[in-house]
N, C-alpha and C. Protein backbone atom coordinates (compact mmCIF):
# COMPACT_ATOMS: atom_id res chain seq x y z
N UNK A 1 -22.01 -16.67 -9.19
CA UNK A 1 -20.73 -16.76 -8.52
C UNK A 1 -19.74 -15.81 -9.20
N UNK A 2 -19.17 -15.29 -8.50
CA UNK A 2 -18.17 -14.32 -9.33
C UNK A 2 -16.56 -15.02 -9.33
N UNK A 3 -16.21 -14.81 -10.84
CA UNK A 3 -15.31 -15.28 -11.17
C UNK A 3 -14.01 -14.68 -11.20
N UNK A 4 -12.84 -14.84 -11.23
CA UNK A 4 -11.62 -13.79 -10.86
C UNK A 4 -11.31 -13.48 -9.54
N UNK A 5 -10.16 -12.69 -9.34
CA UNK A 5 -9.71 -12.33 -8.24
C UNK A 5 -10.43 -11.14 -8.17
N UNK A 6 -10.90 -10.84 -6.13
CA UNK A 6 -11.89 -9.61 -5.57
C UNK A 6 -11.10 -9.33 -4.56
N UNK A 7 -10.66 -8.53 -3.94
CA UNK A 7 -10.12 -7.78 -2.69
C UNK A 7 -11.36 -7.16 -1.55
N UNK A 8 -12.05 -7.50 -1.29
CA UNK A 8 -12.48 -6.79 -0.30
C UNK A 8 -12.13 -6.29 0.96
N UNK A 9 -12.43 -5.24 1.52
CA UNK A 9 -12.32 -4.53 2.88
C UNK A 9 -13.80 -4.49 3.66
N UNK A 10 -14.20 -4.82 4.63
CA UNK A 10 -14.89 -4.96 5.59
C UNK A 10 -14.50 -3.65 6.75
N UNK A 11 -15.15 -2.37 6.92
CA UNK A 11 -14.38 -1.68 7.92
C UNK A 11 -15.82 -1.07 8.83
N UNK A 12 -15.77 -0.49 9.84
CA UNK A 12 -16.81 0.91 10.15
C UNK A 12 -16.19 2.34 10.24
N UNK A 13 -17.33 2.83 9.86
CA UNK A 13 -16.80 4.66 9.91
C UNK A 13 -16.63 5.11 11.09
N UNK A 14 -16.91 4.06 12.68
CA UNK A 14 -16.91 4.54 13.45
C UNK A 14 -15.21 3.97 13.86
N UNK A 15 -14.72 3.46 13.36
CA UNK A 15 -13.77 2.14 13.71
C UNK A 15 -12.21 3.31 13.64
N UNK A 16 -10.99 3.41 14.70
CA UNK A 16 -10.54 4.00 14.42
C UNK A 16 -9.11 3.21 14.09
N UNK A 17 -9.42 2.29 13.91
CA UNK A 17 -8.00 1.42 12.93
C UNK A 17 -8.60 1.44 11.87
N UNK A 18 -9.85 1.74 11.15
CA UNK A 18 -10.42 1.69 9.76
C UNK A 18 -9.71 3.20 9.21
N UNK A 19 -9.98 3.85 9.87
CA UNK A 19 -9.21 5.32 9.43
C UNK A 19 -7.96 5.44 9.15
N UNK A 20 -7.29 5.07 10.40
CA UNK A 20 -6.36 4.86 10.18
C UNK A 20 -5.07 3.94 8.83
N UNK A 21 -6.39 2.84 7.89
CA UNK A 21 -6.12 2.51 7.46
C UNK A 21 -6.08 2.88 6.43
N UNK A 22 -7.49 4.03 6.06
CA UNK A 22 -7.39 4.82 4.70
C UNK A 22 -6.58 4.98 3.93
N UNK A 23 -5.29 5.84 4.42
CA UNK A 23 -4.10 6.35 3.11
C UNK A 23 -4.05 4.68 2.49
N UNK A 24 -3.73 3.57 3.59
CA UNK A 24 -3.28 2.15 3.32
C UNK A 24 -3.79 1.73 1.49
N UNK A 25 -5.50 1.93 1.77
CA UNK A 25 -6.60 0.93 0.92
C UNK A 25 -6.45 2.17 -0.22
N UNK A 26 -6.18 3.40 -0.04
CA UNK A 26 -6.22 4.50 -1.14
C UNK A 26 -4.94 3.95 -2.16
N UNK A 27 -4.02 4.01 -1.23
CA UNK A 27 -2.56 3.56 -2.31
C UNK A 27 -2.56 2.19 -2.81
N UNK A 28 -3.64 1.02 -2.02
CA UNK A 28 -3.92 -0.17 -3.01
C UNK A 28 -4.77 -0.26 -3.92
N UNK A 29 -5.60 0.93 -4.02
CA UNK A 29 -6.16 0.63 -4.86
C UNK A 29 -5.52 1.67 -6.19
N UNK A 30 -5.07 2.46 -5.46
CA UNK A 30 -3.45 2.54 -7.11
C UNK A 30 -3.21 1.89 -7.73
N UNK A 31 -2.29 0.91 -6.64
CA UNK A 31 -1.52 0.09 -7.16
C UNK A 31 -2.24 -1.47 -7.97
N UNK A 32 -3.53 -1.35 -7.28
CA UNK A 32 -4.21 -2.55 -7.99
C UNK A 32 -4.54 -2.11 -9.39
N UNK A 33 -5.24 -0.71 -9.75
CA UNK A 33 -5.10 -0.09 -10.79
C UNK A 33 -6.49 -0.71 -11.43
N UNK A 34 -7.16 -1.63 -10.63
CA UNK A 34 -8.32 -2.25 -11.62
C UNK A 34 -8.21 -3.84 -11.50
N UNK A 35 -6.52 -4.13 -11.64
CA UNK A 35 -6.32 -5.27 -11.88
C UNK A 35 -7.02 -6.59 -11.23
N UNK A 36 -7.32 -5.61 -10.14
CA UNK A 36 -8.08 -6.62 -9.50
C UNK A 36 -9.21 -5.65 -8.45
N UNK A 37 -10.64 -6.06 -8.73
CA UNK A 37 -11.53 -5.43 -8.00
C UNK A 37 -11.41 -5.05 -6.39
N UNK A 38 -11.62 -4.26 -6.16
CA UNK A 38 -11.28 -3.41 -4.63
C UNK A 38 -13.04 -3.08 -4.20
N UNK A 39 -13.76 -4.24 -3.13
CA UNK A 39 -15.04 -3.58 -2.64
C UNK A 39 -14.80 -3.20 -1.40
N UNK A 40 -15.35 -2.71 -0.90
CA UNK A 40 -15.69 -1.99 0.69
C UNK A 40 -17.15 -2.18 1.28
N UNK A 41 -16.94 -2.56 2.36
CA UNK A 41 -18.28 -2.83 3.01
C UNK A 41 -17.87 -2.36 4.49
N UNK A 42 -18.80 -1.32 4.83
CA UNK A 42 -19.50 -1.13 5.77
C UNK A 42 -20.45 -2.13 6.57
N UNK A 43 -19.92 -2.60 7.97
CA UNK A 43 -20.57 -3.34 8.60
C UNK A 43 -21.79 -2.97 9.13
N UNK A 44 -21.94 -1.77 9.08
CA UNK A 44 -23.32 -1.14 9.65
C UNK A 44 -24.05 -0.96 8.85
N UNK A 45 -23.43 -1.02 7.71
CA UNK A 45 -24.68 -1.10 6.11
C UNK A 45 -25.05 -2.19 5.61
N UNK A 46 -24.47 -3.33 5.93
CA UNK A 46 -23.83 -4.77 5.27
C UNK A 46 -24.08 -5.84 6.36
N UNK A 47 -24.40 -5.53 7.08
CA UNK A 47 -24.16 -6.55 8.29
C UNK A 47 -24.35 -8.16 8.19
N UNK A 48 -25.50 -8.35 7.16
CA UNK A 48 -25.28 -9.37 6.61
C UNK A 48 -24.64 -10.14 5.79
N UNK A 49 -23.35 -9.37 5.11
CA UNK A 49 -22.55 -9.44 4.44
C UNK A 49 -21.69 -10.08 5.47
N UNK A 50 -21.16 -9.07 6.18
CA UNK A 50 -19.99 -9.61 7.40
C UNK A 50 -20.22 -10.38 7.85
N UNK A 51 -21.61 -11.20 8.46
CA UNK A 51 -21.65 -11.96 8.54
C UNK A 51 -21.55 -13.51 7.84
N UNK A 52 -22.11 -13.27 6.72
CA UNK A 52 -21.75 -14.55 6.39
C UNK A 52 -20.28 -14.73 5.15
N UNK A 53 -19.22 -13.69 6.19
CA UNK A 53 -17.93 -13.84 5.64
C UNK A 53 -17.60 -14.22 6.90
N UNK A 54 -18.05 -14.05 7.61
CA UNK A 54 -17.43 -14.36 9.28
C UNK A 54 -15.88 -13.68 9.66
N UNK A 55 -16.93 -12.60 9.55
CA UNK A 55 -15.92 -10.81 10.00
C UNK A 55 -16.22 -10.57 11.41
N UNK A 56 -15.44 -10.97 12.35
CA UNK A 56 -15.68 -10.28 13.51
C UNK A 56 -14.75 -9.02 14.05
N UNK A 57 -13.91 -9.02 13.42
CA UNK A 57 -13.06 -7.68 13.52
C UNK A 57 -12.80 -6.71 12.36
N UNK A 58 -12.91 -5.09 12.58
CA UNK A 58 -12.79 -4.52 11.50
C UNK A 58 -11.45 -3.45 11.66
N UNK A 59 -10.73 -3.14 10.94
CA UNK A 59 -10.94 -3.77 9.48
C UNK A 59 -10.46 -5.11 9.18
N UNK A 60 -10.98 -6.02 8.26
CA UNK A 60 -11.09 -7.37 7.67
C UNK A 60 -10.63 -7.24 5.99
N UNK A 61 -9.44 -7.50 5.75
CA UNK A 61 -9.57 -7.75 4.43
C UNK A 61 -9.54 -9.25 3.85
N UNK A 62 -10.21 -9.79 2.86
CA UNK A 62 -10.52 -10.82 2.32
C UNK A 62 -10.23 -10.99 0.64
N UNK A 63 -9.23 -11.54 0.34
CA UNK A 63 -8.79 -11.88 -0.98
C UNK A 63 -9.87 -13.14 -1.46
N UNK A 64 -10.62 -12.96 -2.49
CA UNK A 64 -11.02 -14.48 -3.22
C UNK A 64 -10.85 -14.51 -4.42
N UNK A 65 -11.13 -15.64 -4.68
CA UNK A 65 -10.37 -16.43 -6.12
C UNK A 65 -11.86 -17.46 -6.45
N UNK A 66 -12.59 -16.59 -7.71
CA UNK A 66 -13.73 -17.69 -8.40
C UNK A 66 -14.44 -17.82 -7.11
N UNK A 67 -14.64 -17.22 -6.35
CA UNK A 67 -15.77 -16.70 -5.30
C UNK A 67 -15.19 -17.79 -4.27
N UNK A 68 -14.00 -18.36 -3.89
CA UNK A 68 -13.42 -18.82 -2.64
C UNK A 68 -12.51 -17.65 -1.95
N UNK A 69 -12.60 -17.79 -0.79
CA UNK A 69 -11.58 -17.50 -0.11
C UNK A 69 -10.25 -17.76 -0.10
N UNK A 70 -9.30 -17.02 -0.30
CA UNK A 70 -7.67 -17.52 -0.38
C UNK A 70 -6.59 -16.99 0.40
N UNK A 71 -7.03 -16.04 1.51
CA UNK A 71 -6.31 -15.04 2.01
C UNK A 71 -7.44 -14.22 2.98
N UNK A 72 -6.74 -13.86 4.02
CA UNK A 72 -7.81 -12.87 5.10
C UNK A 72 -6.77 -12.06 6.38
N UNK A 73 -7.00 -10.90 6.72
CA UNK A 73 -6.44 -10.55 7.53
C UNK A 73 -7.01 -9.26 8.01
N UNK A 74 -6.76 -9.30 9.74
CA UNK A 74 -7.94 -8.11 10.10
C UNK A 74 -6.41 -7.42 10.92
N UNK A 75 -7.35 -6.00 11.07
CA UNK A 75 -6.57 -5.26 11.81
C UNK A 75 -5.79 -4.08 11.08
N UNK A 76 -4.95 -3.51 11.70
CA UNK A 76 -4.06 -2.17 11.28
C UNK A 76 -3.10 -3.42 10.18
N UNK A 77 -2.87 -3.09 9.09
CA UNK A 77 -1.66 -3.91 7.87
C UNK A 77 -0.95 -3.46 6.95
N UNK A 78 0.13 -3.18 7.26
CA UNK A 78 0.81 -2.51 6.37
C UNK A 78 0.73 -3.12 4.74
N UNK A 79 0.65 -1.78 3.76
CA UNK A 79 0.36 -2.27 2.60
C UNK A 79 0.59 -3.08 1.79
N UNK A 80 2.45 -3.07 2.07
CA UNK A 80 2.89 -3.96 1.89
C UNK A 80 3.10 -5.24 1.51
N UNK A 81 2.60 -5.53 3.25
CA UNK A 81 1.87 -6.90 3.82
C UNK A 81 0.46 -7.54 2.55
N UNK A 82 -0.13 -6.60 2.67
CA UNK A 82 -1.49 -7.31 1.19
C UNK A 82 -1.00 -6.74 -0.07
N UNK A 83 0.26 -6.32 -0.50
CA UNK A 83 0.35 -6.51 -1.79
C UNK A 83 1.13 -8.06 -1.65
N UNK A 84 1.65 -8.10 -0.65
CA UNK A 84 2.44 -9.51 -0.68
C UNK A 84 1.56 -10.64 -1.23
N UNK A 85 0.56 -10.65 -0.12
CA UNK A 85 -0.38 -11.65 -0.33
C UNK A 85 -0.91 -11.72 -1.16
N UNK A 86 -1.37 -10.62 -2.16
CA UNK A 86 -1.88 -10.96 -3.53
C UNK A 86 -0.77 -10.92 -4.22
N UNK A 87 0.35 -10.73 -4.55
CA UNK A 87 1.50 -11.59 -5.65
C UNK A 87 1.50 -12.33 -5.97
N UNK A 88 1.60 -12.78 -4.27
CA UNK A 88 1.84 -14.49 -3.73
C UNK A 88 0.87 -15.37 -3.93
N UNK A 89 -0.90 -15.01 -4.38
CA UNK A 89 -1.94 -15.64 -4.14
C UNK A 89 -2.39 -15.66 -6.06
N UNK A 90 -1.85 -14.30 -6.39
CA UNK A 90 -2.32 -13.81 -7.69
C UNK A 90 -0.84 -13.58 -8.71
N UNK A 91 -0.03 -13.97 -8.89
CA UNK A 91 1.30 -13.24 -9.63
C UNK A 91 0.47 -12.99 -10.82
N UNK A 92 -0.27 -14.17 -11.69
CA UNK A 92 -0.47 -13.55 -12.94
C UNK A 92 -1.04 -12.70 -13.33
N UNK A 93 -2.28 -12.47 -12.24
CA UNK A 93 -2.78 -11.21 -12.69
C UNK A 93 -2.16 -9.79 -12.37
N UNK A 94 -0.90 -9.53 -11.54
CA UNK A 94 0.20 -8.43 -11.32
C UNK A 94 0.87 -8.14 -12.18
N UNK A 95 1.14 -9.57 -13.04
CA UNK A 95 2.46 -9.43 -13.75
C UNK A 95 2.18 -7.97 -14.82
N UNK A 96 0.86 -7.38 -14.76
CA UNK A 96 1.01 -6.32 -15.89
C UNK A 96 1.13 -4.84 -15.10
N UNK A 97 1.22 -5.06 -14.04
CA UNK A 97 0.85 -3.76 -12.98
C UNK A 97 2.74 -3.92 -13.13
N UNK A 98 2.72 -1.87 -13.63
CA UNK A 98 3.97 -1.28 -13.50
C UNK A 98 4.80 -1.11 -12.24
């Protein structure tokens, strides 16, 4: 079971809100800096992955905590929007991110 906070993204290369989301997941994972793991999965590589996250739309991002779920949201999202949610889900592990 993996322990700590994980960020994943769920997207396809064919998907054109996944592209669109690129600059998005590039500048979070700046700003995450490490602090918190950033995976990516390809549904056409992974499919069994997405599935048993129960991803039916891409892109899907999924915050967990000690291998639960705590947070999820699909679609075009401003960055914003998921740094919010991990503050809000995670402050202590931010509090060192400049």
């Amino acid at each position: 079971m993996q322990t700590g906070e994980v960020l994943v993204e769920f997207y396809a290369s064919w998907c054109p809100h996944c592209r669109r989301m690129e600059p998005v997941v590039e500048e979070l994972k700046e700003l995450l800096n490490g602090h918190v793991p950033f995976y990516q999965y390809d549904i056409d590589e992974y499919p069994e992955d997405a599935d048993v996250a129960g991803v039916a739309t891409v892109p899907t991002f999924i915050l967990y905590r000690n291998g639960r779920e705590v947070w999820r949201e699909s679609g075009e999202i401003p960055g914003d929007k998921i740094m919010a949610a991990i503050e809000r889900m995670l402050p202590k592990v931010l509090e060192v991110k400049v």
